[in-house]
Protein backbone atom coordinates (compact mmCIF):
# COMPACT_ATOMS: atom_id res chain seq x y z
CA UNK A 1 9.48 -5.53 11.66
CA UNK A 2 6.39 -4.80 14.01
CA UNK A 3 5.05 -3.05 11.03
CA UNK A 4 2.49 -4.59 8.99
CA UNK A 5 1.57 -3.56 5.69
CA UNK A 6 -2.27 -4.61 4.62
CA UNK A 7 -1.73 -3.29 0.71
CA UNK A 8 -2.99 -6.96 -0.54
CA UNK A 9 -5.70 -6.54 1.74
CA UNK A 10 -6.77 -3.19 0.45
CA UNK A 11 -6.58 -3.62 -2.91
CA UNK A 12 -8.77 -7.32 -2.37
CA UNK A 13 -11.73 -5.51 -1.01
CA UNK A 14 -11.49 -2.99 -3.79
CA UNK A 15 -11.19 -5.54 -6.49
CA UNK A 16 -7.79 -4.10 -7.92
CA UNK A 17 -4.70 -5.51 -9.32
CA UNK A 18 -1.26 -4.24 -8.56
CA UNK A 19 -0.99 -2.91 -12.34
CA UNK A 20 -3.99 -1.17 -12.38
CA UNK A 21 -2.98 0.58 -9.11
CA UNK A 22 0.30 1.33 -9.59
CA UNK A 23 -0.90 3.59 -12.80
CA UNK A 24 -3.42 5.27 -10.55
CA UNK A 25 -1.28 5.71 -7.88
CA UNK A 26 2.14 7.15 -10.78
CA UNK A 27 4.29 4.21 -9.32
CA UNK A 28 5.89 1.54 -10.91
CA UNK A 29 4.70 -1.91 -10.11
CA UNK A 30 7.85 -2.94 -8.59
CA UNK A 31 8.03 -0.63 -5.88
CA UNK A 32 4.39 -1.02 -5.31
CA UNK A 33 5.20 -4.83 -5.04
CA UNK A 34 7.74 -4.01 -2.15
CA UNK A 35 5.60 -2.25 -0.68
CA UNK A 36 2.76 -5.02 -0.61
CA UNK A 37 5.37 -7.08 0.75
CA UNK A 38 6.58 -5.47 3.41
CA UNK A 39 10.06 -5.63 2.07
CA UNK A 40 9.94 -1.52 1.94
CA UNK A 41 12.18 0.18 4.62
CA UNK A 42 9.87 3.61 3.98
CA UNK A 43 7.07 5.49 2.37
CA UNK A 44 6.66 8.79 1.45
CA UNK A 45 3.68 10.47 2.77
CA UNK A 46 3.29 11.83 -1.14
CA UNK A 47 2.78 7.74 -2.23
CA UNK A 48 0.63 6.94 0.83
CA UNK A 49 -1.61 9.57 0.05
CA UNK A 50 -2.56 8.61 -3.39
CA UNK A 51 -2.59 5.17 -2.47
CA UNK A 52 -5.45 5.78 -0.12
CA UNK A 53 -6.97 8.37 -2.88
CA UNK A 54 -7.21 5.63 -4.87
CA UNK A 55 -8.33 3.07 -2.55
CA UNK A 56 -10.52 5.00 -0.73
CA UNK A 57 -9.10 4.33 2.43
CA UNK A 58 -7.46 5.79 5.67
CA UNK A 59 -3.63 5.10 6.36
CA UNK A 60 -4.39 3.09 9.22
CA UNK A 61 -6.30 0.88 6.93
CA UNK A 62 -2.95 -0.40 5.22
CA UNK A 63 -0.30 -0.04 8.22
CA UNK A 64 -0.66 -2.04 11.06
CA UNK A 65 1.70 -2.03 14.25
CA UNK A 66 2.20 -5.12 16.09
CA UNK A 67 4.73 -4.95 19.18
CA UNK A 68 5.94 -8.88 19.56
């Protein structure tokens, strides 16, 4: 998928583990995990949001596109 999620990246810079974001953010750490992945067919804009709440970040910081 020409869609790259930069989660991992994110939450390097800001020094956070998946469990402590996924209780900021209200979502479990497995789906957070697919997301950091990449594995996730789709976001909600609801879960985006807090994610870059949280991470004090724009969306474009943690999606990247890549055409091949």
């Amino acid at each position: 998928m020409p869609i790259i999620v930069n989660l991992d990246v994110m939450m390097a810079k800001r020094k956070m583990s998946l469990n402590e974001l996924s209780e900021q953010v209200g979502i479990t750490p497995a789906n957070l995990s697919i997301l950091k992945t990449g594995k996730a067919k789709a976001i909600r804009l609801e879960t985006l949001d807090a994610i870059c709440r949280v991470l004090e970040c724009q969306p474009g910081d943690l999606l990247e596109f890549r055409a091949d």
